[in-house]
N, C-alpha and C. Protein backbone atom coordinates (compact mmCIF):
# COMPACT_ATOMS: atom_id res chain seq x y z
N UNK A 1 13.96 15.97 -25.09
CA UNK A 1 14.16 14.57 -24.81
C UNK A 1 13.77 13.79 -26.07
N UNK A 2 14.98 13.19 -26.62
CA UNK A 2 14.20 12.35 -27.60
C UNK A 2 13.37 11.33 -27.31
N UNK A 3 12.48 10.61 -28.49
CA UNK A 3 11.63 9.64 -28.14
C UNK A 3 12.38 7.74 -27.58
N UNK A 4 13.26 7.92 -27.67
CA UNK A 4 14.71 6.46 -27.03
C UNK A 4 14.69 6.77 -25.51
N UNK A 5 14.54 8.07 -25.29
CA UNK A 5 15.18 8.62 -23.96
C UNK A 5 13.27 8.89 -23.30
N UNK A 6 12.84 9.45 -23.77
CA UNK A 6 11.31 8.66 -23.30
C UNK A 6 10.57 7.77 -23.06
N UNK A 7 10.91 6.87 -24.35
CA UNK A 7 10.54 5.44 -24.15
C UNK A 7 11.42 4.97 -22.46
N UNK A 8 12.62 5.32 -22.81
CA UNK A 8 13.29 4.69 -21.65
C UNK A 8 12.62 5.28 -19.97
N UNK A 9 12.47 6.22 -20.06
CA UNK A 9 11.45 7.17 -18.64
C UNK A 9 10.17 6.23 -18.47
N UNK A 10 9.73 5.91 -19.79
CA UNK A 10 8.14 5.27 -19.27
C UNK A 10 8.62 3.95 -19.06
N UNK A 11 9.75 3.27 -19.57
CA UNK A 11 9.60 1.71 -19.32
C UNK A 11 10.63 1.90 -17.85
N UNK A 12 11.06 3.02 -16.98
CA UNK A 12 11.80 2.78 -15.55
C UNK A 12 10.37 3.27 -15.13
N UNK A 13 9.73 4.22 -15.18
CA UNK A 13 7.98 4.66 -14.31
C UNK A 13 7.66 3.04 -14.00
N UNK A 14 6.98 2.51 -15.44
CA UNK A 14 6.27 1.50 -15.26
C UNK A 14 6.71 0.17 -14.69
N UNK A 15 8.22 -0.14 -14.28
CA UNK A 15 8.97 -1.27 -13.74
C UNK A 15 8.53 -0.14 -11.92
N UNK A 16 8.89 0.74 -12.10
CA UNK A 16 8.60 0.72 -10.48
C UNK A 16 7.34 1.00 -9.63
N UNK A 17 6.24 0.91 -10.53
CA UNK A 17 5.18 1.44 -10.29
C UNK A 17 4.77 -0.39 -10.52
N UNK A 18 5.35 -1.21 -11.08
CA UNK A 18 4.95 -2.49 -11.04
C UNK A 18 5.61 -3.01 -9.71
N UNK A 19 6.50 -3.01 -9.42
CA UNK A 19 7.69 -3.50 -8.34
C UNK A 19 6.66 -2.81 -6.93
N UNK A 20 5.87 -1.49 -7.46
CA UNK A 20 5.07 -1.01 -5.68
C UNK A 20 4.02 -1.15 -5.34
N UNK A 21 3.01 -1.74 -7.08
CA UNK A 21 1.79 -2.74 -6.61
C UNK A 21 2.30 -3.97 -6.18
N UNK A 22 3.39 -4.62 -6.62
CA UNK A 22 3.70 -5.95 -5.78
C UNK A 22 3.69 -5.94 -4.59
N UNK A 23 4.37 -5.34 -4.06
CA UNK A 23 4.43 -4.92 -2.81
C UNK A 23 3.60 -4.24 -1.96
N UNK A 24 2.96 -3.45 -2.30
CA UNK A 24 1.09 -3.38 -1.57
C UNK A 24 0.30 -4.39 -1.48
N UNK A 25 0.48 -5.24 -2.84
CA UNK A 25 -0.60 -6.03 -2.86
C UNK A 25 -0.09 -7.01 -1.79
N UNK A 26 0.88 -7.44 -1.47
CA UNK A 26 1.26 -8.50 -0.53
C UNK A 26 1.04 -8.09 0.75
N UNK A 27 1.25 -6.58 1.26
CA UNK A 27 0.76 -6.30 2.42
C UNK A 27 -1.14 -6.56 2.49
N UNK A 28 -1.59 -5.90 1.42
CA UNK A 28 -2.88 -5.79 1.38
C UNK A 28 -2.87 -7.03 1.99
N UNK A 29 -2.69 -8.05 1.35
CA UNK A 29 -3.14 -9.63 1.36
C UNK A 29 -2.62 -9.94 2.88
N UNK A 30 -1.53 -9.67 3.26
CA UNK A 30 -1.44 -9.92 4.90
C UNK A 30 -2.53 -9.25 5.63
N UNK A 31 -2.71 -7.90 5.48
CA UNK A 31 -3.80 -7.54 6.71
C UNK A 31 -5.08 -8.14 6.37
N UNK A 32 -5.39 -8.39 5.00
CA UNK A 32 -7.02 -8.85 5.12
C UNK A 32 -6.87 -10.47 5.53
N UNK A 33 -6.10 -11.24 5.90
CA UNK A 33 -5.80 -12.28 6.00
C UNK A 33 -5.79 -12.52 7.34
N UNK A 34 -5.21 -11.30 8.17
CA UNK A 34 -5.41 -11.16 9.32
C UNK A 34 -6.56 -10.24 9.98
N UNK A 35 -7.42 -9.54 8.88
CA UNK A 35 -8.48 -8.60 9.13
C UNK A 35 -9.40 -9.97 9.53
N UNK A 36 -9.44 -10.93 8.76
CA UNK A 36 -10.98 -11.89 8.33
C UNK A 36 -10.83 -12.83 10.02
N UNK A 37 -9.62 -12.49 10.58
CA UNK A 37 -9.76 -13.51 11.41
C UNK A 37 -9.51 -12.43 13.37
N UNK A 38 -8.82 -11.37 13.13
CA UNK A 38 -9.36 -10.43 14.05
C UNK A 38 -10.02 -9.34 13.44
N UNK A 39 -10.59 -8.67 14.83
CA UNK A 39 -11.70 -7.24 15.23
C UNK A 39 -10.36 -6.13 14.60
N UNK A 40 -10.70 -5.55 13.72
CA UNK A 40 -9.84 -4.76 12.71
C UNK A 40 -10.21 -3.23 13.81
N UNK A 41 -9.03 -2.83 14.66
CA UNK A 41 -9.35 -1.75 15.34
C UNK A 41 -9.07 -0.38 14.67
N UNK A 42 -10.19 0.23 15.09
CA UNK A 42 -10.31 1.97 14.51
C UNK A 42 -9.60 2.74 14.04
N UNK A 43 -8.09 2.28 14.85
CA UNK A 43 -6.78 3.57 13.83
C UNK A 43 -6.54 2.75 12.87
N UNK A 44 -6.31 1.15 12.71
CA UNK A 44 -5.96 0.54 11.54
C UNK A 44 -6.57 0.66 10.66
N UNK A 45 -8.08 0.95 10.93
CA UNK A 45 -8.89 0.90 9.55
C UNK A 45 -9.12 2.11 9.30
N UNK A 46 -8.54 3.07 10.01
CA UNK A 46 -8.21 4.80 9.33
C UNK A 46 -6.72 4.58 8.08
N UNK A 47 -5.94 3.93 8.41
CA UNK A 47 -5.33 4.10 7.76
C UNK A 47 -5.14 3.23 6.78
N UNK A 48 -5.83 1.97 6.45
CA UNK A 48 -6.15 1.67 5.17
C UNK A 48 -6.99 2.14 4.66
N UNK A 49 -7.72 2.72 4.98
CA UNK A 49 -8.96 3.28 4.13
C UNK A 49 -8.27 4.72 3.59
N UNK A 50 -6.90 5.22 4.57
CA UNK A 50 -6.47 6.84 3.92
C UNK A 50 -5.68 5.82 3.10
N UNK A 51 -4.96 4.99 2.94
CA UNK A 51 -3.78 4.64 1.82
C UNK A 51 -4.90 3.79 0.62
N UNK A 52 -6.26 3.34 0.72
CA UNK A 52 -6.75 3.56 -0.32
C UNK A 52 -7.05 4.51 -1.47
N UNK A 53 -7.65 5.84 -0.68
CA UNK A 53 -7.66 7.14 -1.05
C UNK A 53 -6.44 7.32 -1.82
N UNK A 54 -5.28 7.12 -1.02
CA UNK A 54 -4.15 7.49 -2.32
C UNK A 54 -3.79 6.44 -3.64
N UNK A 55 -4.43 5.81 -3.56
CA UNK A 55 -4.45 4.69 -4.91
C UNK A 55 -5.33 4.74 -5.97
N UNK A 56 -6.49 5.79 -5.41
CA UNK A 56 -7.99 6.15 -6.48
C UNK A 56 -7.74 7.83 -6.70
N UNK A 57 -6.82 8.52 -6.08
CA UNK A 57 -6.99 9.91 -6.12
C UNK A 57 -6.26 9.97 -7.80
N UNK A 58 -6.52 11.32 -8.03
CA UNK A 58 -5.81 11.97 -9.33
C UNK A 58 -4.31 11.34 -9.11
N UNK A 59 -3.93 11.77 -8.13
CA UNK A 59 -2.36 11.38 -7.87
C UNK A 59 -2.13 10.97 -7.24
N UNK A 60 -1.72 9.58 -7.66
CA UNK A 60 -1.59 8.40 -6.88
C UNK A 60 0.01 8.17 -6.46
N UNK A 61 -0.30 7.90 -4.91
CA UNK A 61 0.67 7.37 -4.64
C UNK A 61 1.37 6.44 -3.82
N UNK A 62 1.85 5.52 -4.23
CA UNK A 62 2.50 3.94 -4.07
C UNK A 62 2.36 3.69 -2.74
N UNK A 63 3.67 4.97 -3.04
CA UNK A 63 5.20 4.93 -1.78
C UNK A 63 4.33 5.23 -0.18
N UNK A 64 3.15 6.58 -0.44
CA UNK A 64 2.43 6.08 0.83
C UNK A 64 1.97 5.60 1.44
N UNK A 65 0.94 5.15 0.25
CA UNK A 65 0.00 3.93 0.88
C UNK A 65 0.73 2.72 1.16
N UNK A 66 1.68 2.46 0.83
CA UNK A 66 2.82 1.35 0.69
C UNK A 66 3.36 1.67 2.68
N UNK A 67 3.73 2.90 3.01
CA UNK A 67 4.19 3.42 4.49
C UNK A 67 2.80 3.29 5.35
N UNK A 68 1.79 3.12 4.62
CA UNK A 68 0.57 3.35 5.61
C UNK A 68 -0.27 2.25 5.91
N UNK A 69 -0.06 1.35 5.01
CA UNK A 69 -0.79 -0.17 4.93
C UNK A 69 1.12 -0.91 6.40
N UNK A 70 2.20 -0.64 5.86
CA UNK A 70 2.61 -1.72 6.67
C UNK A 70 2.59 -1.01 8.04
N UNK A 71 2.30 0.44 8.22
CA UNK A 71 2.01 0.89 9.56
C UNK A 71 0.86 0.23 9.95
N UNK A 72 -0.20 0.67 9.24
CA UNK A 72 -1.84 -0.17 9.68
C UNK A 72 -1.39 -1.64 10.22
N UNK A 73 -0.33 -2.24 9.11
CA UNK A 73 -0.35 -4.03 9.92
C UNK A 73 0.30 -4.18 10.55
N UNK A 74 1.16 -3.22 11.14
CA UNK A 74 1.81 -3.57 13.06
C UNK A 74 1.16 -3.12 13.67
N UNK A 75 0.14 -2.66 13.39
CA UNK A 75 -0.43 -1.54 14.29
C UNK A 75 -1.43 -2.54 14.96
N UNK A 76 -2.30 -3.51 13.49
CA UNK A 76 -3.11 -4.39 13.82
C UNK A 76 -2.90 -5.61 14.40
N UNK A 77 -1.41 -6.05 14.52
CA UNK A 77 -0.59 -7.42 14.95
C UNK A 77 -0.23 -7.48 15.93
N UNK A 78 -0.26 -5.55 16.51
CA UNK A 78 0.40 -5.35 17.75
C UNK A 78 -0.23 -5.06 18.94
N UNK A 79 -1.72 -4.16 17.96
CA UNK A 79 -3.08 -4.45 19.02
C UNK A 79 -3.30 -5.77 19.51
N UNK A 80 -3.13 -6.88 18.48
CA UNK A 80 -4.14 -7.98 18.75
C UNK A 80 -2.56 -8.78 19.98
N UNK A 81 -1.67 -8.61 19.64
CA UNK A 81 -0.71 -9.19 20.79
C UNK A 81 -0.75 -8.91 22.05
N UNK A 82 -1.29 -7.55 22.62
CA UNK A 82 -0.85 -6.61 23.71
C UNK A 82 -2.80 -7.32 24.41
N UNK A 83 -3.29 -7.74 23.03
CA UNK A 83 -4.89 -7.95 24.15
C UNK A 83 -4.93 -9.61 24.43
């Protein structure tokens, strides 16, 4: 691989690895927005705390914690509707 065709690999990595903190971070910011104001129940806060884990591990990854944070916030929108 030349170094044109590398450069080009790290600048598509780093556009989508920017494009999937955007997008965590906006969920993040919905559930703690809705954490600060309901009782954050037990499976929701299993699974932000596992899609943290994948954001600090050796190998990080986005795309799960990204599937596991917007599961956690129906999970938490849908507890707090049904009570």
């Amino acid at each position: 691989m030349s170094t044109s065709e590398s450069n080009k690999k790290r600048l598509l990595d780093f556009q989508e690895i920017s494009r999937d903190s955007e997008e965590l971070f906006e969920i993040m910011l919905e559930y703690l927005k809705l954490r600060s104001t309901l009782k954050e129940p037990i499976e929701a806060e299993q699974m932000r705390k596992q899609a943290e884990e994948f954001l600090v591990g050796e190998t990080q990854d986005y795309d799960l914690a990204i599937k596991l944070m917007k599961t956690a916030l129906i999970f938490l929108k849908t507890y707090h509707e049904s009570n």
